[in-house]
Protein backbone atom coordinates (compact mmCIF):
# COMPACT_ATOMS: atom_id res chain seq x y z
CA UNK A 1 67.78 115.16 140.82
CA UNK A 2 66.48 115.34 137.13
CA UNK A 3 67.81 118.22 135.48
CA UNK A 4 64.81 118.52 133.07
CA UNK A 5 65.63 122.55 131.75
CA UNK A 6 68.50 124.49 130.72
CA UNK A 7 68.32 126.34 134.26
CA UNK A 8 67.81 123.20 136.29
CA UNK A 9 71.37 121.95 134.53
CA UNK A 10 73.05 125.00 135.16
CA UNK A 11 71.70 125.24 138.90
CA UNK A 12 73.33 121.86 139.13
CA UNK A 13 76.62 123.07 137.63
CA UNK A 14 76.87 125.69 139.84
CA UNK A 15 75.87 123.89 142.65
CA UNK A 16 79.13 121.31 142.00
CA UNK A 17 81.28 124.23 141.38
CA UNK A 18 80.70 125.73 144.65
CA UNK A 19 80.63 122.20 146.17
CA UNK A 20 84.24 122.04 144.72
CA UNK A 21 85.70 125.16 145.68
CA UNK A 22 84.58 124.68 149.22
CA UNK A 23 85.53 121.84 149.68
CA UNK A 24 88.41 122.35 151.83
CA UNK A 25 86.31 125.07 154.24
CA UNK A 26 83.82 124.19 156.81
CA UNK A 27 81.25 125.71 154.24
CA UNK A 28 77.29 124.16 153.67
CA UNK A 29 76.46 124.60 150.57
CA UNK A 30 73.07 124.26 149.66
CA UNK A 31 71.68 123.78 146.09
CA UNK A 32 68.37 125.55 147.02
CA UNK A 33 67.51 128.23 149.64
CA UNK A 34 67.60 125.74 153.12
CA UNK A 35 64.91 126.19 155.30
CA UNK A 36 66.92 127.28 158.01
CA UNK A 37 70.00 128.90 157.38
CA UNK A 38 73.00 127.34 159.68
CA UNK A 39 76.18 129.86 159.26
CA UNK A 40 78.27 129.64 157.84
CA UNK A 41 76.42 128.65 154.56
CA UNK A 42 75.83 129.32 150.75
CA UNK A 43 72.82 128.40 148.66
CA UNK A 44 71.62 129.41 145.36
CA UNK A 45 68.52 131.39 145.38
CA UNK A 46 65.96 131.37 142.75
CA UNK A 47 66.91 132.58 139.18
CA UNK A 48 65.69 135.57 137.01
CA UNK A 49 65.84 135.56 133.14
CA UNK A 50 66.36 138.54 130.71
CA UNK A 51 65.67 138.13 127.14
CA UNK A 52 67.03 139.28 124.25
CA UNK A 53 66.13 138.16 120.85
CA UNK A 54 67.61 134.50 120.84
CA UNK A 55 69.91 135.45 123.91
CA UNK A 56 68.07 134.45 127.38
CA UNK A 57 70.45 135.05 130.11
CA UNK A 58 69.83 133.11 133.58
CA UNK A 59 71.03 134.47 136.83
CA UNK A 60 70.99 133.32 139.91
CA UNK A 61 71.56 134.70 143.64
CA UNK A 62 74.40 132.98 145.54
CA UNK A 63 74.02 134.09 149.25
CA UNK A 64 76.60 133.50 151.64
CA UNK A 65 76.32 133.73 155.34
CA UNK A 66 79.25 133.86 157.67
CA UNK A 67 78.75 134.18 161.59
CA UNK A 68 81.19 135.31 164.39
CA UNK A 69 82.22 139.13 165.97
CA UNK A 70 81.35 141.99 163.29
CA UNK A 71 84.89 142.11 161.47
CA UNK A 72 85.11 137.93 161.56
CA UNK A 73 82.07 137.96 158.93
CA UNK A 74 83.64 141.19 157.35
CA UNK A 75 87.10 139.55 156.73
CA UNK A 76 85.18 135.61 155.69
CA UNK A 77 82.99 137.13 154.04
CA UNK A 78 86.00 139.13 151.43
CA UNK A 79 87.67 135.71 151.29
CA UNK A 80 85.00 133.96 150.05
CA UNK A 81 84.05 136.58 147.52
CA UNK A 82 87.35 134.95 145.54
CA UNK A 83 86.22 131.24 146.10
CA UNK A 84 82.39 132.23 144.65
CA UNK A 85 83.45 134.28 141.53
CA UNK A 86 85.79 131.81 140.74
CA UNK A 87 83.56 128.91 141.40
CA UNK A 88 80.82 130.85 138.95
CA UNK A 89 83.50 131.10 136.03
CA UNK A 90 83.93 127.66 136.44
CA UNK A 91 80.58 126.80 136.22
CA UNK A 92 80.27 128.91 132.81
CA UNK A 93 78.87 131.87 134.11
CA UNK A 94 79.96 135.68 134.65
CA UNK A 95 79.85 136.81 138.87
CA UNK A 96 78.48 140.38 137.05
CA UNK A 97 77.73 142.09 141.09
CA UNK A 98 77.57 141.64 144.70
CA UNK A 99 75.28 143.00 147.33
CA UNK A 100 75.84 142.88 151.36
CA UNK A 101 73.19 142.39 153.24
CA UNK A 102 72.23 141.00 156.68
CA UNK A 103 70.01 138.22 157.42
CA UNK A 104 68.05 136.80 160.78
CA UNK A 105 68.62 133.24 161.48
CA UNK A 106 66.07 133.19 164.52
CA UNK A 107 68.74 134.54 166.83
CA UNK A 108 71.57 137.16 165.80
CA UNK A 109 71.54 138.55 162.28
CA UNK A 110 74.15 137.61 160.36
CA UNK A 111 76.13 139.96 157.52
CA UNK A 112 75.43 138.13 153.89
CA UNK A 113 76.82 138.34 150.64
CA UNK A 114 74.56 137.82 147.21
CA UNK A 115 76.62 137.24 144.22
CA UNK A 116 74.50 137.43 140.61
CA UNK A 117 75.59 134.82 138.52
CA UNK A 118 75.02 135.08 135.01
CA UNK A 119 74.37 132.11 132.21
CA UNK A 120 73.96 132.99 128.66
CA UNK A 121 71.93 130.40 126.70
CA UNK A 122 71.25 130.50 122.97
CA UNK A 123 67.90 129.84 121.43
CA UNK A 124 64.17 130.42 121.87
CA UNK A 125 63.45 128.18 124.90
CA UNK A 126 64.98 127.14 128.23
CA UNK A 127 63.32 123.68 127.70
CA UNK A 128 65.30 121.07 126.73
CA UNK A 129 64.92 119.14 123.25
CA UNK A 130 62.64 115.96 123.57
CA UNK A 131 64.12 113.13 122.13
CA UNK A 132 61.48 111.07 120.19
CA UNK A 133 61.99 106.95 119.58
CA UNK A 134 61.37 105.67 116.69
CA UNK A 135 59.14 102.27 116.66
């Protein structure tokens, strides 16, 4: 995939970092919201920016879903906590919060996890710079 802005490169980062940390866990991770969730999972949701002068910072949800009895997804779900932040620092960003949730799957609902993951970039545009050729 093309990674043709500053927030489609650090999607992909992110993506790789998780992709590495879970690598020895039974863990899908998805690089993009999947259509339909298959627990247990983790994707990265669509990102938010905040601006500040020449500081834009990205963030993006990482939701992880774990399935099983109630205090299975409880005790997976504190584990992984660990493996994401970690993941996120090693991707360049800051884990700044976490939110439980639960979500339907089209059959139980599931307890869930979003972690905010914050990117700083520097400059006026997420847009990368065009290179121009010379004849």
């Amino acid at each position: 995939m093309a990674d043709g802005s500053k927030i489609s490169q650090q999607r992909t980062k992110l993506h790789a970092a998780l992709q590495g940390a879970l690598a020895e866990v039974p863990w899908r991770v998805h690089r993009t919201p999947p259509a339909n969730p298959a627990a247990p999972c983790v994707w990265i949701g669509p990102y938010v920016q905040t601006l500040d002068n020449v500081v834009i910072r990205i963030s993006f949800p990482v939701v992880a879903v774990y399935d099983g009895a109630d205090h299975r997804q409880v005790d997976g779900l504190d584990d992984l906590g660990a493996v994401i932040s970690d993941a996120i620092f090693r991707a360049g960003g800051r884990p700044s919060r976490s939110l439980f949730g639960r979500l339907d799957v089209g059959g139980p609902t599931l307890r869930s996890v979003e972690y905010q993951a914050d990117f700083t970039a520097q400059g006026t545009t997420l847009c990368l710079p065009l290179l121009e050729v010379e004849p």
